[in-house]
Protein backbone atom coordinates (compact mmCIF):
# COMPACT_ATOMS: atom_id res chain seq x y z
CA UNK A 1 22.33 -5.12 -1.36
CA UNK A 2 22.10 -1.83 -3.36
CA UNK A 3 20.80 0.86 -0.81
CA UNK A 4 19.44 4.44 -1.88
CA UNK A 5 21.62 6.89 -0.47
CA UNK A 6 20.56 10.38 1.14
CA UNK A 7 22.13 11.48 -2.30
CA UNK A 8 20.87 9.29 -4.55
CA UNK A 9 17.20 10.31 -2.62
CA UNK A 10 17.89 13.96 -3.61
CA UNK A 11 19.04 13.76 -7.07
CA UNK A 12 15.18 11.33 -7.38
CA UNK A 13 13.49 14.40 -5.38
CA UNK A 14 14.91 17.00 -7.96
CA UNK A 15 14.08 15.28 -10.98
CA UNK A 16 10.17 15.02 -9.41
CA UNK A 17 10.08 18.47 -8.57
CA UNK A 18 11.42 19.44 -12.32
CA UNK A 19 8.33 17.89 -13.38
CA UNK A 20 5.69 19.42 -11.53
CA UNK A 21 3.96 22.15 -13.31
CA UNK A 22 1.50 23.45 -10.37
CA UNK A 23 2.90 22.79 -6.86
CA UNK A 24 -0.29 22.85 -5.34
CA UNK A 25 -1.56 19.81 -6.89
CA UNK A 26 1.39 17.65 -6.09
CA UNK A 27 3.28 15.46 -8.19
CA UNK A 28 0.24 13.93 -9.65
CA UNK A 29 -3.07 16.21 -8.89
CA UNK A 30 -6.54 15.90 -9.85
CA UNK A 31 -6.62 14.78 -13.54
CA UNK A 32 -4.68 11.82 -13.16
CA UNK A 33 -4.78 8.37 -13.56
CA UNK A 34 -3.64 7.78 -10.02
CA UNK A 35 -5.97 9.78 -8.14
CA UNK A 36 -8.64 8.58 -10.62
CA UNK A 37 -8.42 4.47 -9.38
CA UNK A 38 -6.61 4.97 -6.16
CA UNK A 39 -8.20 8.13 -4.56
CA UNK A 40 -11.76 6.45 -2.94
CA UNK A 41 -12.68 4.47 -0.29
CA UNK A 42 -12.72 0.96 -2.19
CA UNK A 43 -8.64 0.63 -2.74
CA UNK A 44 -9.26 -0.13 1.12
CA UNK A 45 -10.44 -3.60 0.26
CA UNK A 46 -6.76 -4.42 -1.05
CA UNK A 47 -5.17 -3.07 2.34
CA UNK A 48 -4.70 -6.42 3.68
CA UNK A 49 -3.69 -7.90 0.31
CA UNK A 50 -0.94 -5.34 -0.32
CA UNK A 51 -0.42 -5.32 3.40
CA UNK A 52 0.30 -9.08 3.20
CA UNK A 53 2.17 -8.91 0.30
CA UNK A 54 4.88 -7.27 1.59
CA UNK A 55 5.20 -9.36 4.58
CA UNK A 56 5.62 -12.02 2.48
CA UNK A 57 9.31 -10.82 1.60
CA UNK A 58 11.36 -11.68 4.47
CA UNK A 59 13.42 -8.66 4.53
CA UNK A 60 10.28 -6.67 4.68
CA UNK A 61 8.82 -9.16 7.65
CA UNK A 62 11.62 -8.93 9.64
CA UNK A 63 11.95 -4.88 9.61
CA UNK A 64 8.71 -4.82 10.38
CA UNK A 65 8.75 -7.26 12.95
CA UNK A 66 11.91 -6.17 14.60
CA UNK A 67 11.69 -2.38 14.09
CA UNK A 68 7.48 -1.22 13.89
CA UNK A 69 5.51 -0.59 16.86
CA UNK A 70 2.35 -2.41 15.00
CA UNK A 71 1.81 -5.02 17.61
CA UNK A 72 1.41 -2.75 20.54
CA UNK A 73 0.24 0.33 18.68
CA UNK A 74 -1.96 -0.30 15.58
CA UNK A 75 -3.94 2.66 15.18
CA UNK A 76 -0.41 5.09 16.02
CA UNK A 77 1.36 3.09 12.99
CA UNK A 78 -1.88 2.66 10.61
CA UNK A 79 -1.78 6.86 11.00
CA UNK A 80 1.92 7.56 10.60
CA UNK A 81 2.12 4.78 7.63
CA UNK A 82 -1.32 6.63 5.58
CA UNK A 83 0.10 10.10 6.83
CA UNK A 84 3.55 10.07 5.26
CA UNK A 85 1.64 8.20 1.92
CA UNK A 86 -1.01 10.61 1.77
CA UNK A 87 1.19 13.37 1.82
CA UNK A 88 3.14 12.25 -0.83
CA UNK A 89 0.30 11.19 -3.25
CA UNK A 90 -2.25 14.54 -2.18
CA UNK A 91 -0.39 16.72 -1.02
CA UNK A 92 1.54 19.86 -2.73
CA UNK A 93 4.88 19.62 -3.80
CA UNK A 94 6.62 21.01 -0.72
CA UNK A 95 4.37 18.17 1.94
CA UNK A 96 5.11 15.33 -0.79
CA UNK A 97 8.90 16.16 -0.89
CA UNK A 98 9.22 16.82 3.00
CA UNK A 99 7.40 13.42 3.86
CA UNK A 100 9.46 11.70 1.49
CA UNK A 101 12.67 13.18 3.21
CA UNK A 102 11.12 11.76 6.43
CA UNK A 103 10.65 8.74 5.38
CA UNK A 104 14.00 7.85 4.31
CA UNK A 105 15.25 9.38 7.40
CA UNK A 106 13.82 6.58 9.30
CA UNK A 107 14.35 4.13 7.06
CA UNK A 108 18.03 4.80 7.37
CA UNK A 109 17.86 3.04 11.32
CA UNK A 110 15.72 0.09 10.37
CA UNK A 111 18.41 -2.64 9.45
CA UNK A 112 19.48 -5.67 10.64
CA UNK A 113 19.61 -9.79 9.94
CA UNK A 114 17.17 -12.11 9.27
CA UNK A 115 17.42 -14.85 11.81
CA UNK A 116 16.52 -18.23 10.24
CA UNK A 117 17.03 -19.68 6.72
CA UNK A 118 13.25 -18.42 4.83
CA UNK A 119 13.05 -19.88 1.04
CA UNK A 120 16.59 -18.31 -0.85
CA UNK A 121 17.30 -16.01 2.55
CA UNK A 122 19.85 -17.47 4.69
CA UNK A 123 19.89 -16.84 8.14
CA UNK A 124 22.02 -14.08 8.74
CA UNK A 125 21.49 -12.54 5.34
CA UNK A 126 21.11 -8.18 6.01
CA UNK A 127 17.96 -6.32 5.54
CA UNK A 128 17.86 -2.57 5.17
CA UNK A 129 14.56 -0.58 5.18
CA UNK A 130 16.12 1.41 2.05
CA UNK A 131 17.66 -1.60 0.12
CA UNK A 132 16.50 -0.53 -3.50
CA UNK A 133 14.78 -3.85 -4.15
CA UNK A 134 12.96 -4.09 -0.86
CA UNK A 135 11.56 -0.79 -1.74
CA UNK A 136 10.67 -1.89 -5.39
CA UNK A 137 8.91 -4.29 -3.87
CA UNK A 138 6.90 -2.90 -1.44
CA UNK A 139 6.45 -0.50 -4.50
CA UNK A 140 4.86 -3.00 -6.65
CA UNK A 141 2.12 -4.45 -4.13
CA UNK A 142 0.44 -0.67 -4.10
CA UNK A 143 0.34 -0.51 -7.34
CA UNK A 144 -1.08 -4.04 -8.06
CA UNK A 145 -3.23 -3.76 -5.35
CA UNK A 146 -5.19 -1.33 -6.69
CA UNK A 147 -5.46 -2.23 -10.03
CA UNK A 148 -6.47 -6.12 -8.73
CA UNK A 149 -8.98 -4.10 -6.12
CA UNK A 150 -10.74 -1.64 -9.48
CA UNK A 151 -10.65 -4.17 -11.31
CA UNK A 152 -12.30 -6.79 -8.67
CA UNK A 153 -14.99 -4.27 -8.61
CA UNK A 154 -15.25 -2.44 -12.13
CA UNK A 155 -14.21 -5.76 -14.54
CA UNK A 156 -11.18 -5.55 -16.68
CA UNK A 157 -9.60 -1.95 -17.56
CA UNK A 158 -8.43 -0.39 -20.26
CA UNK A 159 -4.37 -1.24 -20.95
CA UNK A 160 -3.55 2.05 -21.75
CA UNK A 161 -5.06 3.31 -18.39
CA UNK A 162 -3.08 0.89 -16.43
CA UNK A 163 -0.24 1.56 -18.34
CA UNK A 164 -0.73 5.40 -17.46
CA UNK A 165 -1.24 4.81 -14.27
CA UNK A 166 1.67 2.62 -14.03
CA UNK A 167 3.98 5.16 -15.62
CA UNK A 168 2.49 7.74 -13.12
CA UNK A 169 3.18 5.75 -9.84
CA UNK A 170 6.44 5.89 -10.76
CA UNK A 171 6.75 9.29 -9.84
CA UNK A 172 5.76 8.07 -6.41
CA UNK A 173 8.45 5.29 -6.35
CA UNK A 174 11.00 7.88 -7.20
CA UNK A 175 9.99 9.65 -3.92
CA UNK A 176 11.66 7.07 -2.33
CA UNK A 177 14.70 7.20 -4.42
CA UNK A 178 13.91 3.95 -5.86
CA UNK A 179 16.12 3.98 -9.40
CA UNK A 180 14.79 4.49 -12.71
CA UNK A 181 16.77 0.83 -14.00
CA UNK A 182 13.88 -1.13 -11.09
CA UNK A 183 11.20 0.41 -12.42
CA UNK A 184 8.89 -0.12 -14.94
CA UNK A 185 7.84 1.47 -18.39
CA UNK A 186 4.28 0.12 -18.93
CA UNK A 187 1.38 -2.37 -17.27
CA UNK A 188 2.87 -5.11 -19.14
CA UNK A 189 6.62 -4.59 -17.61
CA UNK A 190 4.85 -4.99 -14.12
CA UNK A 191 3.00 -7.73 -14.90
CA UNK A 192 6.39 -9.49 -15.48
CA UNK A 193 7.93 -8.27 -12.60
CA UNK A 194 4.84 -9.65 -10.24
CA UNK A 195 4.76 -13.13 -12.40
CA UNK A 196 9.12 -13.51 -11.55
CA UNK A 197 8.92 -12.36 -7.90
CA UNK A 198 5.98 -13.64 -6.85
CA UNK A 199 7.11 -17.17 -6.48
CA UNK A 200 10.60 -16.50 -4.94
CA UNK A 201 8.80 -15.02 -1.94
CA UNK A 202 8.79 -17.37 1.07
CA UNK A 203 6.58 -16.55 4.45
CA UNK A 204 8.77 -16.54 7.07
CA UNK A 205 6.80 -17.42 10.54
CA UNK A 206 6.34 -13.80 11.97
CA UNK A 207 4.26 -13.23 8.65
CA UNK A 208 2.31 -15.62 9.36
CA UNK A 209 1.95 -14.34 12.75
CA UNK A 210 1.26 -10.94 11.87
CA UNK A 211 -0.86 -11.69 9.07
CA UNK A 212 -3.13 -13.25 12.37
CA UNK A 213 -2.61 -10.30 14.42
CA UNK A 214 -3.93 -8.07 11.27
CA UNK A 215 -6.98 -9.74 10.39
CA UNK A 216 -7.74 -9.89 14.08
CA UNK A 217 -7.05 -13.61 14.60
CA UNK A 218 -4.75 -13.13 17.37
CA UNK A 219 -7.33 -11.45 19.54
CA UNK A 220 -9.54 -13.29 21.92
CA UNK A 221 -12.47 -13.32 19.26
CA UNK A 222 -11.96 -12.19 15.52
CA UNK A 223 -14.02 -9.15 15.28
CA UNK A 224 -16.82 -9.31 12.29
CA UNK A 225 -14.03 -6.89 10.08
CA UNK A 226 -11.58 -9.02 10.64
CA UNK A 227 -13.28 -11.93 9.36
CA UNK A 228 -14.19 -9.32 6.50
CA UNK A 229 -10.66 -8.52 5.99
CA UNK A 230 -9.68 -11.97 6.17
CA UNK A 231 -12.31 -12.99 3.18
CA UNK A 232 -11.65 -10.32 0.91
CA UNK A 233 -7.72 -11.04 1.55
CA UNK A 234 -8.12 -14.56 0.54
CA UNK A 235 -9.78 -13.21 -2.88
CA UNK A 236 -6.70 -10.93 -3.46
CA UNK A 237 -4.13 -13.00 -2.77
CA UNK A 238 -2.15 -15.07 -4.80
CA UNK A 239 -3.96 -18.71 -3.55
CA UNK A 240 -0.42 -20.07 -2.28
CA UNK A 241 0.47 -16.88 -0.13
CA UNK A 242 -2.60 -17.23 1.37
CA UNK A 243 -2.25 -20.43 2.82
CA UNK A 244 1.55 -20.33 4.08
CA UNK A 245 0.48 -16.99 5.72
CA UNK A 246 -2.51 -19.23 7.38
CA UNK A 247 -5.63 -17.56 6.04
CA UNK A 248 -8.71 -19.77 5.94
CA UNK A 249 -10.66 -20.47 2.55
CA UNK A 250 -13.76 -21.66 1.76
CA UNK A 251 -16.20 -22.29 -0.59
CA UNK A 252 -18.68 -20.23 1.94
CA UNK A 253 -16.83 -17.63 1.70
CA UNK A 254 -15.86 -17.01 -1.36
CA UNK A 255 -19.07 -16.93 -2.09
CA UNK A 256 -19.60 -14.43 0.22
CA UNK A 257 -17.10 -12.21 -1.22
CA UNK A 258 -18.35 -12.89 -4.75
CA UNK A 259 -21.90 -12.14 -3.78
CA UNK A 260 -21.06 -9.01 -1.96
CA UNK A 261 -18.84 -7.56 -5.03
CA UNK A 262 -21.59 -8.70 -7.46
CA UNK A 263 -24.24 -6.56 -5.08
CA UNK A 264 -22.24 -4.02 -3.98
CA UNK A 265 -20.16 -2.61 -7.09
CA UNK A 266 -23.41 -1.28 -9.49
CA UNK A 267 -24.70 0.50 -6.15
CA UNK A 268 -21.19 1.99 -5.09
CA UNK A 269 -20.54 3.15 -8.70
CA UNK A 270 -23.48 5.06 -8.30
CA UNK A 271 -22.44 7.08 -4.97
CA UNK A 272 -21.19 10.99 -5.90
CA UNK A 273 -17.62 10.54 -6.27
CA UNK A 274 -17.02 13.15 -2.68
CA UNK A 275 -19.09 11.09 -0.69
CA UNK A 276 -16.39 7.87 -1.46
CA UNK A 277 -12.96 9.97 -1.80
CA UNK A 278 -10.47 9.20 0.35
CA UNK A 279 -10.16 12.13 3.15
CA UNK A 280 -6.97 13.19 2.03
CA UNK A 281 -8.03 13.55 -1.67
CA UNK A 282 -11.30 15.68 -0.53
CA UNK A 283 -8.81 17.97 1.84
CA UNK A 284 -6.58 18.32 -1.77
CA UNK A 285 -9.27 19.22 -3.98
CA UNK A 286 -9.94 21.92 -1.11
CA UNK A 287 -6.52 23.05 -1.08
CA UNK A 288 -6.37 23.05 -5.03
CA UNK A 289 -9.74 25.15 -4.71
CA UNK A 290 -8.02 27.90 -2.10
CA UNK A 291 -10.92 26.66 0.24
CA UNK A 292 -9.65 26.46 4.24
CA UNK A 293 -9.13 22.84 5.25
CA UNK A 294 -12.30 21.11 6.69
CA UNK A 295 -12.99 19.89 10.24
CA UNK A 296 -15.55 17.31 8.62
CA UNK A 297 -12.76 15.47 6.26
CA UNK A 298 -10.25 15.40 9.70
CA UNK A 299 -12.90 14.04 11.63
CA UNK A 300 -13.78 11.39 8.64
CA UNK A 301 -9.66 10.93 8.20
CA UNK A 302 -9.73 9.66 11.96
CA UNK A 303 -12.46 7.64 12.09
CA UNK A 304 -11.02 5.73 8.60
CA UNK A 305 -7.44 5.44 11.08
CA UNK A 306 -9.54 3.89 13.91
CA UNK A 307 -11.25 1.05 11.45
CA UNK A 308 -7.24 -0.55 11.94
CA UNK A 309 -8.18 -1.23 15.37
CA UNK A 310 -11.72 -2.44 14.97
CA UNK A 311 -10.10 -5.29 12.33
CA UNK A 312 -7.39 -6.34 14.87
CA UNK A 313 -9.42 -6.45 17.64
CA UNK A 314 -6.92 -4.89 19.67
């Protein structure tokens, strides 16, 4: 287990900041590739596919399992998770740099053993919140997740955006101290990262049990967004991760899904671009603008928070 250090963390923070030009747009600001596909409404689709993703590494299960108040607090953790992102992705230099020092500050007390043997993890085997390859990981399903989501919705993209984008994400990663040798230099690089890891992962049973509780199976009646969740999950996901983590498939549904994207994409391509952003991108491009924050994008950044529990159920 190779963990990033508190120094390691820094050294990653000053080599970000180096690279900044204009502090108020962040590490990656309006004209890029990243706030380009990742900075409306529809990368929500892939939140349970990324979501599920990561559970599907035991190490990542069992921190969250043993350490996050998801369970009993939902909407607290879907806020605090999108907060500390949010401010890293949209916000200036100083927020980005101050949420990643949080971060790893908490990460540091999440650690621990997985309990049971789960595919190539023995029982007893360490887990560490900031274990370098954990945090690749959990790395790699946001940035997949968003290309599978635009491209679920737009068709196939360009390489050399994804490869942009790819290359610009990892000025995110570094946030989190994640080394330069983990990371990698173009679409393709990913692409072969996803195709090795993806079949070592192995589901242990509290992701299967959490993937439930998320898609609002483990409430006295799956909610209609839950079973909205659940269908657009089992599009995303890798077919065999979807059924050790128990989601149903059908030919109804898929479908469903397929019909919906078909419908849906031409009209939401069509929407002015503020009307979709993502709260925290419209309360950026304010910032960037020297306009005072708005009381309409915090009320719309709440109610997006509060869609967590109407999924669950709970």
């Amino acid at each position: 287990m190779a963990l990033v250090t508190r120094t390691d963390l820094e050294s990653a923070l000053a080599e970000v900041a180096a690279g900044v030009r204009n502090g108020a747009e962040g590490i990656l600001g309006p004209a890029s590739a990243a706030w380009q596909l990742g900075g409306d409404l529809a990368v929500f689709l892939g939140g349970g596919r990324a979501a599920l993703l990561q559970l599907a590494h035991p190490m990542v299960a069992y921190a969250v399992d043993h350490h996050s108040a998801t369970r009993s607090d939902i909407v607290g953790r879907f806020q605090r998770t999108f907060r500390n992102v949010f401010a890293m992705v949209f916000g200036d230099l100083d927020a980005a740099l101050f949420a990643a020092r949080r971060v790893h500050q908490i990460h540091t007390r999440i650690t621990g053993t997985i309990p049971i043997d789960v595919g190539v993890w023995k029982a007893g085997t360490p887990y560490h919140a900031n274990d370098a390859d954990a945090l690749r990981w959990v790395h790699a399903t946001l940035t997949d997740t968003t290309i599978a989501v635009r491209e679920r919705l737009d068709g196939p993209l360009p390489v050399a955006l994804k490869d942009t984008y790819t290359i610009e994400m990892n000025r995110f990663a570094r946030l989190f101290g994640i080394p330069h040798a983990l990371l990698p230099h173009s679409w393709a690089d990913h692409v072969t990262y996803m195709e090795r890891t993806v079949p070592t992962l192995a589901v242990a049973p509290v992701a299967r049990e959490m993937a439930a509780f998320l898609i609002g199976r483990a409430s006295p009646a799956q909610p209609a967004l839950g079973r909205v969740a659940e269908a657009m999950t089992v599009d995303l996901l890798p077919s065999r991760l979807a059924t050790e983590l128990g989601l149903r498939r059908s030919r109804g549904t898929a479908a469903l899904v397929s019909a919906v994207v078909r419908t849906m994409s031409p009209l939401y391509r069509q929407l002015p671009r503020p009307l979709v952003a993502i709260p925290a991108k419209s309360a950026a491009l304010r910032r960037i603008a020297g306009l005072p924050p708005s009381k309409r994008i915090a009320w719309a950044e709440e109610r997006l928070y509060a869609l967590s529990s109407r999924v669950t159920g709970l």
